[in-house]
Each structure stands twice: as C-alpha cells, then as structure tokens.
PDB file of N, CA and C in Angstrom:
ATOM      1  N   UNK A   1     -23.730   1.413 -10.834  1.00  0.00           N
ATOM      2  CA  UNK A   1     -24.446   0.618  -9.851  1.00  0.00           C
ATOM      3  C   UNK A   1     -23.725  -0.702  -9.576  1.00  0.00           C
ATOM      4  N   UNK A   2     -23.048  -1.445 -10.294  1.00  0.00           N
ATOM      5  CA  UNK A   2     -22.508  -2.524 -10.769  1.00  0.00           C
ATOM      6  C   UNK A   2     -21.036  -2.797  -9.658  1.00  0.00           C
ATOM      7  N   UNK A   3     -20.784  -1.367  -9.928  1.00  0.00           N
ATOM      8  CA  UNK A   3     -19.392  -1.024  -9.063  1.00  0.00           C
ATOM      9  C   UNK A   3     -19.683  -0.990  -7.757  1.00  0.00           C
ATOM     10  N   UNK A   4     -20.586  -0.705  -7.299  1.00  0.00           N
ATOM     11  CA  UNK A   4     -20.810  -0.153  -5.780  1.00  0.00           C
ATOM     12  C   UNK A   4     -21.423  -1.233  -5.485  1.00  0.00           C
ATOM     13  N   UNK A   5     -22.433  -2.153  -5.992  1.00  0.00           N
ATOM     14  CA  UNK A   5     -22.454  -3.427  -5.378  1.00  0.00           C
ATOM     15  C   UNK A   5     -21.470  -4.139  -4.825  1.00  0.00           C
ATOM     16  N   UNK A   6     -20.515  -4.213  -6.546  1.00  0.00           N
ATOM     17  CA  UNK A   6     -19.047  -4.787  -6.134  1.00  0.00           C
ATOM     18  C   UNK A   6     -18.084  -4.288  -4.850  1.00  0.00           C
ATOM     19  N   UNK A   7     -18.306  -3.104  -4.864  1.00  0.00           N
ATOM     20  CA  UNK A   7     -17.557  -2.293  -3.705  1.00  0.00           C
ATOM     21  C   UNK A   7     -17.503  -2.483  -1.807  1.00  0.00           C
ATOM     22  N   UNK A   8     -19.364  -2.589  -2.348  1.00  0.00           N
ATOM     23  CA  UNK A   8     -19.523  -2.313  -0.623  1.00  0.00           C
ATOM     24  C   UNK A   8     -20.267  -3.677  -0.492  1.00  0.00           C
ATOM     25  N   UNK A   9     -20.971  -4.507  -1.079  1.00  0.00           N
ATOM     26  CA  UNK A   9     -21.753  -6.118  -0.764  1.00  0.00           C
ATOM     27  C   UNK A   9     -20.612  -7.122  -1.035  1.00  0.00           C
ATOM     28  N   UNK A  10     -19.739  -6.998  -2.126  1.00  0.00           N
ATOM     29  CA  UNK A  10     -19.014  -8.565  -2.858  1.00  0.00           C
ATOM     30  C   UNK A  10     -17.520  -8.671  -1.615  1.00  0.00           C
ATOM     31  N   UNK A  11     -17.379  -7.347  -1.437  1.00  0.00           N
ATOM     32  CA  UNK A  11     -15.810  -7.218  -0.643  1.00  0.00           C
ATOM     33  C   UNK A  11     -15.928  -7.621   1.431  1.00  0.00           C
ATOM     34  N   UNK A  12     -15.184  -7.997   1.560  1.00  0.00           N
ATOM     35  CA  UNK A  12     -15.812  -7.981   2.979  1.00  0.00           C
ATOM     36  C   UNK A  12     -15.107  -6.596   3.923  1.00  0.00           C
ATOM     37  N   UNK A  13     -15.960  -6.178   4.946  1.00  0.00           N
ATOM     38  CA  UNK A  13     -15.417  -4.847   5.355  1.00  0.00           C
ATOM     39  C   UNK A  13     -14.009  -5.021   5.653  1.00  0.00           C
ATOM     40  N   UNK A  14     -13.202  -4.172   5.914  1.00  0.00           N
ATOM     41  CA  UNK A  14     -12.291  -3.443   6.246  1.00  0.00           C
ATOM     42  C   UNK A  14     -12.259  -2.365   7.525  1.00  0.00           C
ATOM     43  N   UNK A  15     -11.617  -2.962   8.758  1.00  0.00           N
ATOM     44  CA  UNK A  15     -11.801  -2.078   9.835  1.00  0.00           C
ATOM     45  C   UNK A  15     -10.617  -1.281   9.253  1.00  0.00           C
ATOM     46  N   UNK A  16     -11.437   0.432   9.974  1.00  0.00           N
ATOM     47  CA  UNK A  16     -10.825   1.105  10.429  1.00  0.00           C
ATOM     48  C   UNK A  16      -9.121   1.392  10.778  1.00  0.00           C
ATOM     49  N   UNK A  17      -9.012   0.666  12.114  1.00  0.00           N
ATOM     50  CA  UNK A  17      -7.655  -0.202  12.483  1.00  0.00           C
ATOM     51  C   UNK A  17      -6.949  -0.769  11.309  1.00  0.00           C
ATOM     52  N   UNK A  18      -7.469  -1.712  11.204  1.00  0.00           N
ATOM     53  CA  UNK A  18      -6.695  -2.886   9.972  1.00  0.00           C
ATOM     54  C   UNK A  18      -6.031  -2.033   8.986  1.00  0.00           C
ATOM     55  N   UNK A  19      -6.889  -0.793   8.239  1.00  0.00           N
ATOM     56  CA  UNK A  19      -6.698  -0.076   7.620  1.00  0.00           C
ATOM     57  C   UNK A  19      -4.941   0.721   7.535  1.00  0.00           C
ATOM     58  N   UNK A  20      -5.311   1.870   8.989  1.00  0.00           N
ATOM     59  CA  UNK A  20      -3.954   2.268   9.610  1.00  0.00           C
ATOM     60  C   UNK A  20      -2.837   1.148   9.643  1.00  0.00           C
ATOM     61  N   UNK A  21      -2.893   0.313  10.354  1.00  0.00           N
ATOM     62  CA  UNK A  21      -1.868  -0.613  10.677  1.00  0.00           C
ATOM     63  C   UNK A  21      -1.312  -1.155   9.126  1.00  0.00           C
ATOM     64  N   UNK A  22      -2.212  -1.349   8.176  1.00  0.00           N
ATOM     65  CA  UNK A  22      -1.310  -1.749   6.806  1.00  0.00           C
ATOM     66  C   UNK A  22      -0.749  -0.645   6.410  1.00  0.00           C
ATOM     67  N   UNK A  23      -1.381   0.674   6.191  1.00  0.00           N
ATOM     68  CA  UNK A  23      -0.734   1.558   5.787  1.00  0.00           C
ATOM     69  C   UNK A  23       0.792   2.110   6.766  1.00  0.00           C
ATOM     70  N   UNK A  24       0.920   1.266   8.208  1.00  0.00           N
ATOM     71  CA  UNK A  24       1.900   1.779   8.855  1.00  0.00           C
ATOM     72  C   UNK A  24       3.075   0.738   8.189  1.00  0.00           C
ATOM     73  N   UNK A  25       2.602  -0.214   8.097  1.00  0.00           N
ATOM     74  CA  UNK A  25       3.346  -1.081   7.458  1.00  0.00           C
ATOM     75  C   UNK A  25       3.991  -1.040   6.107  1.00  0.00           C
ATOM     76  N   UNK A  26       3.157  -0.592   5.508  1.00  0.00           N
ATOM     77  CA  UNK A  26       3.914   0.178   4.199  1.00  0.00           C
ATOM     78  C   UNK A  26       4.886   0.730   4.742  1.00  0.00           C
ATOM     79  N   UNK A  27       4.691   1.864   5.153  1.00  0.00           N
ATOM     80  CA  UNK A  27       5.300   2.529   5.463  1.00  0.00           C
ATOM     81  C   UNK A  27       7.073   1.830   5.865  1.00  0.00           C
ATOM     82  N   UNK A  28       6.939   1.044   6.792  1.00  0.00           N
ATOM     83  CA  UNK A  28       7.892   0.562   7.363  1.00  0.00           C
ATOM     84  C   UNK A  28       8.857  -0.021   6.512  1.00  0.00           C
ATOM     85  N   UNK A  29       7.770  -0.983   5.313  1.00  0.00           N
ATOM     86  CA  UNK A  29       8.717  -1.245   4.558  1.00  0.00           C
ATOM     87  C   UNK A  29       9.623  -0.551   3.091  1.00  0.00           C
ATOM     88  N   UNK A  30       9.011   0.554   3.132  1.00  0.00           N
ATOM     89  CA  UNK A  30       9.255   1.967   2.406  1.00  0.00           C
ATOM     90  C   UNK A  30      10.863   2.134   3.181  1.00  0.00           C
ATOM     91  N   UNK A  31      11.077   2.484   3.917  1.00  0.00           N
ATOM     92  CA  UNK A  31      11.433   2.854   5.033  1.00  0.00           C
ATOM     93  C   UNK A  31      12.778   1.815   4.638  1.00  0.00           C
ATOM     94  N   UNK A  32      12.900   0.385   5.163  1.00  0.00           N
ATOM     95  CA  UNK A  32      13.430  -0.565   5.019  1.00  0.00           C
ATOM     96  C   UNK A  32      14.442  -1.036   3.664  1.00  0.00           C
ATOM     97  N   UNK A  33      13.543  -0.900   2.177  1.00  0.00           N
ATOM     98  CA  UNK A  33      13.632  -1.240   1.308  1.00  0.00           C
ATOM     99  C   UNK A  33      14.815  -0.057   0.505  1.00  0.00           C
ATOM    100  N   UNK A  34      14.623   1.439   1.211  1.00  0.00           N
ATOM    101  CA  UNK A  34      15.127   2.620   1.318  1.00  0.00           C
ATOM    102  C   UNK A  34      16.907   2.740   1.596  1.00  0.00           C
ATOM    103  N   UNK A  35      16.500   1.763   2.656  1.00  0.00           N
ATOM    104  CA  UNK A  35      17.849   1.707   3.765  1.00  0.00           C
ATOM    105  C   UNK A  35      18.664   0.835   2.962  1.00  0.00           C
ATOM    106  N   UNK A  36      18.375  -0.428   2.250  1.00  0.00           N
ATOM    107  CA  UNK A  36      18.517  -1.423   1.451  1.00  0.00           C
ATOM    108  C   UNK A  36      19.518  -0.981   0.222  1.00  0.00           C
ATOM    109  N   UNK A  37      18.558   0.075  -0.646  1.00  0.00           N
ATOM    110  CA  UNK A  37      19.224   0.182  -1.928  1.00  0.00           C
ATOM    111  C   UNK A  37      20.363   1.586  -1.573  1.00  0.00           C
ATOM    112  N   UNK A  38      20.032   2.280  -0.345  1.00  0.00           N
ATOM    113  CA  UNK A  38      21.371   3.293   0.026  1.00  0.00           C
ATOM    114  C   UNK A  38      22.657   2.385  -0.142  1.00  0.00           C
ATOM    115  N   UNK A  39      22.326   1.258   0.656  1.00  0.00           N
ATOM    116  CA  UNK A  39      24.148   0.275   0.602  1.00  0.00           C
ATOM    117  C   UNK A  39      24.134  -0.818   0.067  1.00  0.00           C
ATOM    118  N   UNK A  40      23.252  -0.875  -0.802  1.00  0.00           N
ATOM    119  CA  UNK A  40      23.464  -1.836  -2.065  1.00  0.00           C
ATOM    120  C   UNK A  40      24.566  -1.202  -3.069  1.00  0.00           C
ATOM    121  N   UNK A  41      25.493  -2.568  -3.635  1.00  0.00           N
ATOM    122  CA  UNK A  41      26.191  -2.088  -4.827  1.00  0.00           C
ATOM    123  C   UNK A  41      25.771  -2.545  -6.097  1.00  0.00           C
ATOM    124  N   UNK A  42      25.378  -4.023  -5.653  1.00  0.00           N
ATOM    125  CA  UNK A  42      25.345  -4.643  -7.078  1.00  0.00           C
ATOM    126  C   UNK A  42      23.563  -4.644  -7.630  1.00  0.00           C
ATOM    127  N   UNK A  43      23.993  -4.102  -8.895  1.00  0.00           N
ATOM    128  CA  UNK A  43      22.699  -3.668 -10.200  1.00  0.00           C
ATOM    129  C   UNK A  43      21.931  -4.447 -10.092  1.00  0.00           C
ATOM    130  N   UNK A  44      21.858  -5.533  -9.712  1.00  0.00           N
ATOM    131  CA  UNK A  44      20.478  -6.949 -10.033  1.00  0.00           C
ATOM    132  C   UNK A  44      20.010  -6.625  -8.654  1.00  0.00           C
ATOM    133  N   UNK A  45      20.679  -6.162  -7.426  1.00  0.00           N
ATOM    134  CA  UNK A  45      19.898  -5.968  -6.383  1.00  0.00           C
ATOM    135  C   UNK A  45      19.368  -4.497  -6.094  1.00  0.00           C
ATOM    136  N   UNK A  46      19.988  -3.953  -6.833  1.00  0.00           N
ATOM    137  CA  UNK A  46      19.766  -2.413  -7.023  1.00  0.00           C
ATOM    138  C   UNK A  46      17.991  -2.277  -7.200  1.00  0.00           C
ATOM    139  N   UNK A  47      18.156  -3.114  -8.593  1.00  0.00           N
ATOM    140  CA  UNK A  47      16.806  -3.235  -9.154  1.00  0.00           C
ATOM    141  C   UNK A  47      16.090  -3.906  -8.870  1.00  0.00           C
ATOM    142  N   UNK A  48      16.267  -4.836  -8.032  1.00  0.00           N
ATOM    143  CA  UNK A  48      15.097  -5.343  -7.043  1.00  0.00           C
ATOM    144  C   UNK A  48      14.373  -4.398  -6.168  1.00  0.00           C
ATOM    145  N   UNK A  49      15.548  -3.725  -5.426  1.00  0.00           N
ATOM    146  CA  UNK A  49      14.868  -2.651  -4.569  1.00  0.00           C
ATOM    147  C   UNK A  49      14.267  -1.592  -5.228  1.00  0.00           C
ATOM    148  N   UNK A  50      14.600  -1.015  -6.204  1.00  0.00           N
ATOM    149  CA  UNK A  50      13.659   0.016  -7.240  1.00  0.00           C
ATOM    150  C   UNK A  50      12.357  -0.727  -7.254  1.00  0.00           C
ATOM    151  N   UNK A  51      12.175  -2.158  -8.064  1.00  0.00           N
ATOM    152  CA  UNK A  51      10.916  -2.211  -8.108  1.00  0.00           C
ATOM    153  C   UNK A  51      10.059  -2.817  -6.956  1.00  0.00           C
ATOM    154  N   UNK A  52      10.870  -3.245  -6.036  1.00  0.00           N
ATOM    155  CA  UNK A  52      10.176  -3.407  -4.340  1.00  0.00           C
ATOM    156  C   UNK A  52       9.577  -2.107  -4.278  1.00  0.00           C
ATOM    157  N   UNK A  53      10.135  -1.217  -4.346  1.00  0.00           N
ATOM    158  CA  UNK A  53       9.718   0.128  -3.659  1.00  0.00           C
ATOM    159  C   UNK A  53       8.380   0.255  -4.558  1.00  0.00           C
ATOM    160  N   UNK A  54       8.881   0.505  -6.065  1.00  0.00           N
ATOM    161  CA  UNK A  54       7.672   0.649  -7.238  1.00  0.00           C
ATOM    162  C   UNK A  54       5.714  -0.063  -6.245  1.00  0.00           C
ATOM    163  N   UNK A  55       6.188  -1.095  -6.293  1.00  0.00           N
ATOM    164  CA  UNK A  55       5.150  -2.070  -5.906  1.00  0.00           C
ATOM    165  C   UNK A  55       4.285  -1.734  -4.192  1.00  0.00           C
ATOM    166  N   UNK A  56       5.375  -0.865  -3.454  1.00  0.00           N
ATOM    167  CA  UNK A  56       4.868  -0.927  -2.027  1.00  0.00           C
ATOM    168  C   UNK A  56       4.298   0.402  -2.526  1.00  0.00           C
ATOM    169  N   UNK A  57       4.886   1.446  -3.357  1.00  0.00           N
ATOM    170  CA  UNK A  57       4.319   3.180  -3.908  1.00  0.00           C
ATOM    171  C   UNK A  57       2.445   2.956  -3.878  1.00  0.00           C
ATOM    172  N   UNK A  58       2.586   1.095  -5.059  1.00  0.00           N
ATOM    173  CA  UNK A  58       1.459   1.224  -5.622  1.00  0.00           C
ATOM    174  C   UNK A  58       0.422   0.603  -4.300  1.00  0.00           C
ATOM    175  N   UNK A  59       0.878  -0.398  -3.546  1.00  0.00           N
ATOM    176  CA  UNK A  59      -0.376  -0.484  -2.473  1.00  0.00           C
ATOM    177  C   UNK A  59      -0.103   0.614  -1.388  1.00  0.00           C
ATOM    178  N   UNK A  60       0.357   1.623  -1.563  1.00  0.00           N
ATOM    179  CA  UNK A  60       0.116   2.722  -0.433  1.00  0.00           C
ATOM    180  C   UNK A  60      -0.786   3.599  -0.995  1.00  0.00           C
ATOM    181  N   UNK A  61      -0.728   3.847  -2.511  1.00  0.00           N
ATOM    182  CA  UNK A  61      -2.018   3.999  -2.803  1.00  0.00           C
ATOM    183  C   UNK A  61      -3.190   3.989  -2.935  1.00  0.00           C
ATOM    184  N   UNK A  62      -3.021   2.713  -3.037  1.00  0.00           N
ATOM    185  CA  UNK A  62      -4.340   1.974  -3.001  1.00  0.00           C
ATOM    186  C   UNK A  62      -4.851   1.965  -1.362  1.00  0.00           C
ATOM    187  N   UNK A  63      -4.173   1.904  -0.453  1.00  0.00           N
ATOM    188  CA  UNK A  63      -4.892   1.595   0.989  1.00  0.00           C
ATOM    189  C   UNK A  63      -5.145   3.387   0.791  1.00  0.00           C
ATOM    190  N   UNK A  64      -4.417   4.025   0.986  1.00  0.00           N
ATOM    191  CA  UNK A  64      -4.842   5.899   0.806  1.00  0.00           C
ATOM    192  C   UNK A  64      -6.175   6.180   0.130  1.00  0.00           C
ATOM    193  N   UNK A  65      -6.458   5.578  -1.257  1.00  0.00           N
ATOM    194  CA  UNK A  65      -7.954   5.556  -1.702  1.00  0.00           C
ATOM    195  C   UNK A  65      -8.903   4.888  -1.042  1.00  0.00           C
ATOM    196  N   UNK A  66      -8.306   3.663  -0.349  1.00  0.00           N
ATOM    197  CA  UNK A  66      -9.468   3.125   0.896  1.00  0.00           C
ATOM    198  C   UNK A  66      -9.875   4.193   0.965  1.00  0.00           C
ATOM    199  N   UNK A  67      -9.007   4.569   2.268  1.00  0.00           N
ATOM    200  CA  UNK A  67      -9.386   5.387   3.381  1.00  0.00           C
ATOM    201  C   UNK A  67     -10.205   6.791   3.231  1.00  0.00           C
ATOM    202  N   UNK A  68      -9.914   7.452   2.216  1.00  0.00           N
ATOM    203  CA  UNK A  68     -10.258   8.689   1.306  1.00  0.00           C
ATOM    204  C   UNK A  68     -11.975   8.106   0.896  1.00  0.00           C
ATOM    205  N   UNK A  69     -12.159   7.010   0.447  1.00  0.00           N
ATOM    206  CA  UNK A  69     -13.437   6.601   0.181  1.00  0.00           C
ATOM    207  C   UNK A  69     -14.279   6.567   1.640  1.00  0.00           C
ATOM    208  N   UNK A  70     -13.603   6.107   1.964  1.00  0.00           N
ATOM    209  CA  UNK A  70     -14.234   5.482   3.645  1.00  0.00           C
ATOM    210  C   UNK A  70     -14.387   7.072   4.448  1.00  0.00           C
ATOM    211  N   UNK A  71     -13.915   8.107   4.659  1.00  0.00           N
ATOM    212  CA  UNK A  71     -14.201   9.310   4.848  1.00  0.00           C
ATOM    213  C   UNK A  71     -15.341   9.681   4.233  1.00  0.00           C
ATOM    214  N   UNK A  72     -15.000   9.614   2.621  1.00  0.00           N
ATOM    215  CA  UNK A  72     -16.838  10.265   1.767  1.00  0.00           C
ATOM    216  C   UNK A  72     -18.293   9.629   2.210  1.00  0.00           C
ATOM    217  N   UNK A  73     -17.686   8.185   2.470  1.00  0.00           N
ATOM    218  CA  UNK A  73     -18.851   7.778   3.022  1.00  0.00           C
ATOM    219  C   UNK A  73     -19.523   8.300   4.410  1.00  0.00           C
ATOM    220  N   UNK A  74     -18.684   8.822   5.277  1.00  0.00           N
ATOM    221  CA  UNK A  74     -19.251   8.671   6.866  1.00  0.00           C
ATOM    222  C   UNK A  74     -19.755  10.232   6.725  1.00  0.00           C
TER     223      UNK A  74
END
C-alpha cells in the first residue's frame, strides 16, 4: 500500500509524450556513445564510454518499466 501511494500520489505524473521522447533520447544517445567507443583508442576513454553506455542501459530500463506499468494500469 505504502508503495503505490508512493507511486501514483508522492511522484508527479508523467505524460505519455514526455515518456516516448526520453526514451527516444536514450536511444540517441545509445546510438552516439556507440559511435564514440568504435573510434576511440585510448583505455581511460574506452571506459568512459563502456560505463556511459552501462548507465544509459540502466535508465532505458527504467523509462521501459514506466511505460509497461502505465499500460497495466489503463
């Protein structure tokens, strides 16, 4: 009960739109960060872009469970 207060009263909504458009944005920078470590040589930037990518994996997730929630609901 605790959670779903927190969920749907404490958070403020989230359009629809807003939704797509971050997840396109991920995307983009998926995309970007991709292009990056193909013609990267040097290891300290190598591994920047590994864990850039790591970090954009984890909020594309997270906007994907939005949206997946936001379906169960309607």
């Amino acid at each position: 009960m605790k959670q779903w207060l927190r969920e749907n009263l404490l958070r403020p909504p989230v359009r629809e739109d807003a939704l797509a458009e971050a997840i396109q944005a991920v995307c983009g920078q998926l995309q970007s960060v991709d292009s990056r470590f193909a013609e990267e040589t040097d290891e300290d930037l190598l591994d920047a872009c590994m864990y850039e990518r790591l970090a954009l994996q984890a909020r594309y997730r997270y906007l994907s469970r939005l949206v997946r929630r936001r379906a169960q609901n309607v």
